[in-house]
N, C-alpha and C. Protein backbone atom coordinates (compact mmCIF):
# COMPACT_ATOMS: atom_id res chain seq x y z
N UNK A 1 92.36 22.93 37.22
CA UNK A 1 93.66 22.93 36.59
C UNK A 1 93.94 24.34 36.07
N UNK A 2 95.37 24.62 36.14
CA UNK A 2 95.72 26.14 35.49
C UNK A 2 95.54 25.99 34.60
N UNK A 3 95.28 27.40 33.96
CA UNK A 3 95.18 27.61 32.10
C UNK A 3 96.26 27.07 31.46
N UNK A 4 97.53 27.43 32.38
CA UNK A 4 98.99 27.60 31.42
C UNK A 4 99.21 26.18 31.90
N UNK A 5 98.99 24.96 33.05
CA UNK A 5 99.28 23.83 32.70
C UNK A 5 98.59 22.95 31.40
N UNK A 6 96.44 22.87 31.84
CA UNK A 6 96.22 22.91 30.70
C UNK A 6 96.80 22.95 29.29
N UNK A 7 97.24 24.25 29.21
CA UNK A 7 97.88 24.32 27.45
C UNK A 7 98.98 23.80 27.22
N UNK A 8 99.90 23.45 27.80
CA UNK A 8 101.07 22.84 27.97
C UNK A 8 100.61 20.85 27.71
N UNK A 9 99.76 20.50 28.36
CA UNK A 9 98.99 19.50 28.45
C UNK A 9 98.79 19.58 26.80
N UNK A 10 97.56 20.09 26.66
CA UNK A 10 97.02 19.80 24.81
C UNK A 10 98.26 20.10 23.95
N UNK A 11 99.01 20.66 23.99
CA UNK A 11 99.93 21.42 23.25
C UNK A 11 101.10 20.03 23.14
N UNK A 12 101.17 19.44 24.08
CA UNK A 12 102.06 18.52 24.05
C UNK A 12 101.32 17.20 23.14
N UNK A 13 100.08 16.73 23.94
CA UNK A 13 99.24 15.92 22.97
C UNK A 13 99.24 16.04 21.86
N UNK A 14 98.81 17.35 21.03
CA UNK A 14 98.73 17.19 19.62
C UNK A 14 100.01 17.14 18.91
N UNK A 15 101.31 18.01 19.52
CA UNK A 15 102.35 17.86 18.94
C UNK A 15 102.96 16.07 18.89
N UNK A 16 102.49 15.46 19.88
CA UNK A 16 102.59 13.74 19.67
C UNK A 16 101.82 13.00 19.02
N UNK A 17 100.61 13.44 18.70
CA UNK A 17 99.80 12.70 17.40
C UNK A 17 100.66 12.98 16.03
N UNK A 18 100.53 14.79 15.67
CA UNK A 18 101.37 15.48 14.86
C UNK A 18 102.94 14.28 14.55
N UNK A 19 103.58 13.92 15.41
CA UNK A 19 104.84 13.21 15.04
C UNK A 19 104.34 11.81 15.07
N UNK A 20 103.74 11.08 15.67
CA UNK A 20 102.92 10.09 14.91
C UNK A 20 102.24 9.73 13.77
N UNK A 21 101.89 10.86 13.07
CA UNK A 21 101.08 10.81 12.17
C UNK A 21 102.23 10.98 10.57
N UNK A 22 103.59 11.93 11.22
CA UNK A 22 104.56 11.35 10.14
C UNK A 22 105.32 10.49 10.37
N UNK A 23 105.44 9.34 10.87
CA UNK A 23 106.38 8.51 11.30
C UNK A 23 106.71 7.80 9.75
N UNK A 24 105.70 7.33 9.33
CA UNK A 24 105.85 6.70 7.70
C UNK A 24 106.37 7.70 6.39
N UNK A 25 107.31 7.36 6.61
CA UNK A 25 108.52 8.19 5.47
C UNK A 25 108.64 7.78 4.17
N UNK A 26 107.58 6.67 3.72
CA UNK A 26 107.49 6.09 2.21
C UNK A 26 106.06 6.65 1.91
N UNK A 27 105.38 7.98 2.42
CA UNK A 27 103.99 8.45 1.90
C UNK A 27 102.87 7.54 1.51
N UNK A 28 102.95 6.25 2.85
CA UNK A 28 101.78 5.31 3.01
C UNK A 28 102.75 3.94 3.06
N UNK A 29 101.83 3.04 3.59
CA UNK A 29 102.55 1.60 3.86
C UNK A 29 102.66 1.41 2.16
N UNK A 30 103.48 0.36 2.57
CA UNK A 30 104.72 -0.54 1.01
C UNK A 30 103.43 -1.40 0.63
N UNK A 31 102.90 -1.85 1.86
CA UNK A 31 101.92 -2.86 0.83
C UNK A 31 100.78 -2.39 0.16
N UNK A 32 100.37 -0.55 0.89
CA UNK A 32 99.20 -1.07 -0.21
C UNK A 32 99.48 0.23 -1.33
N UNK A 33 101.18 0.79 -1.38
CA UNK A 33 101.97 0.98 -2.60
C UNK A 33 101.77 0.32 -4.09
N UNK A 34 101.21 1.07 -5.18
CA UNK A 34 101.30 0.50 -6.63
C UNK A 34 102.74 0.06 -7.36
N UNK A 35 102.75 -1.21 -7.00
CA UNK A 35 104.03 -1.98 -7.42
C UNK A 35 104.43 -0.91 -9.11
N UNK A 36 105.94 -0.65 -8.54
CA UNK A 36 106.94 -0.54 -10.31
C UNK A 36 107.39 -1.09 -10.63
N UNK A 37 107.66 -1.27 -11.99
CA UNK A 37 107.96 -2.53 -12.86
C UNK A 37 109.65 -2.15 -13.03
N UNK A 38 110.25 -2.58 -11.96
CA UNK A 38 111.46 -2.17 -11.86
C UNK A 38 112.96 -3.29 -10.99
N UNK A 39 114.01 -3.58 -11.55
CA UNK A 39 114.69 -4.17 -11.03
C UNK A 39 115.70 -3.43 -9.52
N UNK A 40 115.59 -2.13 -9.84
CA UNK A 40 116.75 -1.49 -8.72
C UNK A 40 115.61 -0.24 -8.00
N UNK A 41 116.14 -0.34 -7.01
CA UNK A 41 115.32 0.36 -5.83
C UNK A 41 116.40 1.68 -5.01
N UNK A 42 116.20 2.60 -5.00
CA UNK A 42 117.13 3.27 -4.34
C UNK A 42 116.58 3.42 -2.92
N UNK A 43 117.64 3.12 -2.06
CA UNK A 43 117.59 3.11 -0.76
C UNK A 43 118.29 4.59 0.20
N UNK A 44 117.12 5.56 0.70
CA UNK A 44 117.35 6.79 0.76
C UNK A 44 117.31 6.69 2.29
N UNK A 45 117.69 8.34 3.06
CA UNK A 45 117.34 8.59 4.03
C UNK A 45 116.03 8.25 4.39
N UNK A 46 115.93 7.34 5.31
CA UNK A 46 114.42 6.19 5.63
C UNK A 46 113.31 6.52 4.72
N UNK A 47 113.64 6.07 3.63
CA UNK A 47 112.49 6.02 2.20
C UNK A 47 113.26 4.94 1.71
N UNK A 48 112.60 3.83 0.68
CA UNK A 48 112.73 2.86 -0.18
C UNK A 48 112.23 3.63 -1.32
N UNK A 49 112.47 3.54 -2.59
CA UNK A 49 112.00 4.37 -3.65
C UNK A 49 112.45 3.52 -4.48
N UNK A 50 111.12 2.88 -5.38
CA UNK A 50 110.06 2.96 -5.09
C UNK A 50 109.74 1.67 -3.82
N UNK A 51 108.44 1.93 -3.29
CA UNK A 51 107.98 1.29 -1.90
C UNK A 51 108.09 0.00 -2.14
N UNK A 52 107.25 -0.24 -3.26
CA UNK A 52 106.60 -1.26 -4.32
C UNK A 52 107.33 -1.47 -5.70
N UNK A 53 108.25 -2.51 -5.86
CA UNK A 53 108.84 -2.81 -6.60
C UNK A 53 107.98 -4.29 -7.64
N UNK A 54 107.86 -4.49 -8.79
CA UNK A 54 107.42 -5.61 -9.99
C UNK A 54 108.11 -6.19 -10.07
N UNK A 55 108.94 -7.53 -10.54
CA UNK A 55 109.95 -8.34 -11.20
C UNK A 55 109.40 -9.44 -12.02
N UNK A 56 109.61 -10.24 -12.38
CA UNK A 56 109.61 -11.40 -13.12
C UNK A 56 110.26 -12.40 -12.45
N UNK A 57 109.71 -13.54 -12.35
CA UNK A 57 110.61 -14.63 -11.43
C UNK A 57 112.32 -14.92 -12.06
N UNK A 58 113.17 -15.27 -11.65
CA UNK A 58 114.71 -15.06 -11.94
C UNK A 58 115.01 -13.72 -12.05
N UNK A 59 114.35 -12.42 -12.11
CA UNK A 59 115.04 -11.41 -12.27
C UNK A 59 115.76 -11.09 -10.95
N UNK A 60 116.87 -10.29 -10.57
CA UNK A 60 117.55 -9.85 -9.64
C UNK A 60 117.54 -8.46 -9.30
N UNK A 61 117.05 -7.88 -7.97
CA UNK A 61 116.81 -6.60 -7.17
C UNK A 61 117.73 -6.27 -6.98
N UNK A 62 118.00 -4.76 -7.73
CA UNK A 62 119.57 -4.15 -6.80
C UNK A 62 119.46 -2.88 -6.02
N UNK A 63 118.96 -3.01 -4.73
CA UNK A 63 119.11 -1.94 -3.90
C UNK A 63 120.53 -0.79 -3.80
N UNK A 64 120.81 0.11 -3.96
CA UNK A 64 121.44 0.91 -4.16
C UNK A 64 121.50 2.13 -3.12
N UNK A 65 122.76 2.48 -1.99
CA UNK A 65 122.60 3.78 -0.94
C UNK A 65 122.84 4.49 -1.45
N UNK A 66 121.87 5.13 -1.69
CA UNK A 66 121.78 7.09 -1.76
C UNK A 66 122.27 7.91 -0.99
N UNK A 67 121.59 7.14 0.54
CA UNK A 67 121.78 8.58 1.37
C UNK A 67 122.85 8.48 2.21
N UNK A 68 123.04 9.12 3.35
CA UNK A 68 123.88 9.40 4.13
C UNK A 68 123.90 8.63 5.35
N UNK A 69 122.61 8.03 5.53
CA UNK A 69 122.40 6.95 6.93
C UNK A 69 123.11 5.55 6.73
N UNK A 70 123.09 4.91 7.83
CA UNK A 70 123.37 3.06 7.41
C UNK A 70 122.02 2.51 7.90
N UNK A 71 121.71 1.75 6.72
CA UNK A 71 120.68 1.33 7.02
C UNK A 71 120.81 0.02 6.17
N UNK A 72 119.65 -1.14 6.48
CA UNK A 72 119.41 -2.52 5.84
C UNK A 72 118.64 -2.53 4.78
N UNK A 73 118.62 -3.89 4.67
CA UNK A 73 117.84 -4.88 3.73
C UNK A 73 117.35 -5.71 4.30
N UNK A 74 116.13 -6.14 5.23
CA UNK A 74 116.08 -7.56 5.62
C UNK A 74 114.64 -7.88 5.39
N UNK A 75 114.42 -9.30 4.68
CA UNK A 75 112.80 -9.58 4.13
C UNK A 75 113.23 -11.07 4.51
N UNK A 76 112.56 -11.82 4.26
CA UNK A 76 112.11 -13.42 4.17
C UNK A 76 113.11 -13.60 3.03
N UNK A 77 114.39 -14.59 3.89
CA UNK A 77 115.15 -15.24 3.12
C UNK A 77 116.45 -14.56 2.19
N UNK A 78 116.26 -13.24 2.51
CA UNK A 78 117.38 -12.41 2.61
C UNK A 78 118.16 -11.06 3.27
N UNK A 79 119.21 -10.52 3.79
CA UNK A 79 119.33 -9.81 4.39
C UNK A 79 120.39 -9.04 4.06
N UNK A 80 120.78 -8.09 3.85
CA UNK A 80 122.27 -7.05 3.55
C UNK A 80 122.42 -6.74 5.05
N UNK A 81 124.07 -6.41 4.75
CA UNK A 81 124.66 -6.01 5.45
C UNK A 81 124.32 -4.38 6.24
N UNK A 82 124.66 -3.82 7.19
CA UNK A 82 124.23 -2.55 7.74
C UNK A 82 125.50 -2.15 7.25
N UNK A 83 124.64 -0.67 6.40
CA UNK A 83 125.94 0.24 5.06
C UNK A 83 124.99 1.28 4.99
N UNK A 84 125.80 2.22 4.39
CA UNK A 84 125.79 3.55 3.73
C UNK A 84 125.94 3.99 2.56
N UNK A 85 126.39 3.12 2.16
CA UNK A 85 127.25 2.86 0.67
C UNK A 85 127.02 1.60 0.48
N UNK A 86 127.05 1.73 -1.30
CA UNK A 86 127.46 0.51 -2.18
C UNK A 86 125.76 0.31 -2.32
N UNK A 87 125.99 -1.18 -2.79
CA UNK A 87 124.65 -1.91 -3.17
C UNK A 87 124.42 -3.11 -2.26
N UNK A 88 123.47 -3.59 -2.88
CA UNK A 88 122.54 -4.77 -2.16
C UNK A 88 122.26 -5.67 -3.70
N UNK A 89 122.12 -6.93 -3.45
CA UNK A 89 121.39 -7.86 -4.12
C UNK A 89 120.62 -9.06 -4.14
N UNK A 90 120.20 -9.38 -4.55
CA UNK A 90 118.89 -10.82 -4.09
C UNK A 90 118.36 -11.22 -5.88
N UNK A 91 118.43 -12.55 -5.95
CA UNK A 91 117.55 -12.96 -6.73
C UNK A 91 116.42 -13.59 -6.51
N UNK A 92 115.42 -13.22 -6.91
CA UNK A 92 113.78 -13.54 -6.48
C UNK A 92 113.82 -15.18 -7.74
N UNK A 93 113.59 -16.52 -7.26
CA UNK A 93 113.25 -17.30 -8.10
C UNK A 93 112.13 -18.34 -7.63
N UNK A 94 110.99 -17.41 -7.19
CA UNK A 94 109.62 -17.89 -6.52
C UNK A 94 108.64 -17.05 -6.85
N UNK A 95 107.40 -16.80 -7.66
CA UNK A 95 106.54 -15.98 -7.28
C UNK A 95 106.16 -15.71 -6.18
N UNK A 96 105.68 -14.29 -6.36
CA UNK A 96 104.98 -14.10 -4.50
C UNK A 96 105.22 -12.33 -4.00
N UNK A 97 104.93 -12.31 -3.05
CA UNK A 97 105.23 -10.85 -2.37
C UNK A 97 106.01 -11.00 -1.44
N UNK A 98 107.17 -10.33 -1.27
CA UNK A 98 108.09 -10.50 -0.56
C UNK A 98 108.09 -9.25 -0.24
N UNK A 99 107.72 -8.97 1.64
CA UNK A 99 107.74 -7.78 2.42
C UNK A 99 109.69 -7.61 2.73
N UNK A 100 109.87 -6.35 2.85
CA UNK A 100 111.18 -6.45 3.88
C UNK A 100 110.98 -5.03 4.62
N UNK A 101 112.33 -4.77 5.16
CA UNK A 101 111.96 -3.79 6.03
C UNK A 101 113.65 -3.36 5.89
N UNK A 102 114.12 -1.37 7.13
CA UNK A 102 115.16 -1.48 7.55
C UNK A 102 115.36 -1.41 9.10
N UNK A 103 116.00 -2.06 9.17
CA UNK A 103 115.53 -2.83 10.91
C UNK A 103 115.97 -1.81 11.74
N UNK A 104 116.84 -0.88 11.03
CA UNK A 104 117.57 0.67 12.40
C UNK A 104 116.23 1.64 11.54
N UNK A 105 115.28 1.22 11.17
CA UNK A 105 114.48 2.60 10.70
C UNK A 105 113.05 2.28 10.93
N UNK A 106 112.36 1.91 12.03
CA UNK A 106 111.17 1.93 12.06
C UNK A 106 109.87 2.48 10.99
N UNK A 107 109.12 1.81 9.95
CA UNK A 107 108.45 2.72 9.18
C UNK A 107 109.13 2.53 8.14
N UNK A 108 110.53 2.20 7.83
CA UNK A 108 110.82 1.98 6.24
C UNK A 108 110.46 0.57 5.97
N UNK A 109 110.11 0.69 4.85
CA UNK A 109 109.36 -0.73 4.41
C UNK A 109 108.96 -1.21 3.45
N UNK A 110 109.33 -1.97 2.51
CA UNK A 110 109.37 -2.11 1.38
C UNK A 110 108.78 -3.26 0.72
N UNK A 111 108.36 -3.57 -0.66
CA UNK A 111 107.85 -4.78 -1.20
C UNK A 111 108.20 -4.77 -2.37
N UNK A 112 108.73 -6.45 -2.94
CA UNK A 112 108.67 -7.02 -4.26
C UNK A 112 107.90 -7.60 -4.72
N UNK A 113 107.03 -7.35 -5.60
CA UNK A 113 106.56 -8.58 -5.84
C UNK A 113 107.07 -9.18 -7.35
N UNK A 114 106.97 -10.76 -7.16
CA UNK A 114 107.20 -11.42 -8.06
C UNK A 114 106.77 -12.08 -8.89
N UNK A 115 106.48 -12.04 -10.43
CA UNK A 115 105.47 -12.24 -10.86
C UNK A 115 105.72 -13.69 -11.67
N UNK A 116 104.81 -14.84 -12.39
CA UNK A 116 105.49 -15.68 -12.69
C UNK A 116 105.95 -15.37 -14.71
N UNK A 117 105.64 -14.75 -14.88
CA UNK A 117 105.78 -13.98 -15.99
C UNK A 117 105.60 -12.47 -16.34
C-alpha cells in the first residue's frame, strides 16, 4: 500500500473514533448523571441541563428552550411538541426514574427522578 493512501486511511479512522467519542453532548450518559434537586430543566443546543433532574412525587417539570434548534421532549407517558421556543410541562405523580430523550438529537438524554418524598 502507498504511504500517502495509508495515511489518508488512519487519518480518516481516528478522525471517526475522534467524532464518536463526542457524540454525547450532556458530558456522560443522563443515567449515570448526579440527579438535581430541581423542578425546571433548560433545554439547550443538544444538552438537557441539568441531565439528571430530583422531584418529589406531584411536583411538575418545566422544560424551557434556550437555544436556537427545535428539538423534543419524549419519555414514558409524555411527549412535547417539536419547538424552539416556549416551554414544556409534565406532572410526575408516580415514584420512579423516568428516562426521556430528543428524538431529532441523537445523544440528548435526559432523567427525572421521582422521589416519594
Amino acid at each position: 500500500m502507498k504511504p500517502q493512501r495509508y495515511f489518508l486511511i488512519v487519518s480518516s479512522v481516528i478522525g471517526l473514533v475522534l467524532l464518536l467519542a463526542g457524540c454525547d453532548n450532556n458530558g456522560g450518559s443522563a443515567s449515570s448523571a448526579q440527579p438535581v434537586a430541581t423542578s425546571t430543566i433548560s433545554v439547550q443546543d443538544n444538552a438537557f441541563e441539568p441531565a439528571a433532574a430530583e422531584v418529589a412525587v406531584g411536583e411538575t417539570v418545566t422544560w424551557n428552550w434556550e437555544g436556537s434548534s427545535d428539538h423534543n421532549v419524549v419519555g414514558d407517558g409524555f411527549q412535547s411538541d417539536v419547538q424552539s421556543e416556549g416551554s414544556f410541562t409534565h406532572q410526575f405523580d408516580q415514584p420512579g426514574t423516568y428516562e426521556y430523550q430528543c428524538t431529532l438529537h441523537g445523544g440528548m438524554n435526559g432523567r427525572v427522578v421521582v422521589t416519594s418524598e
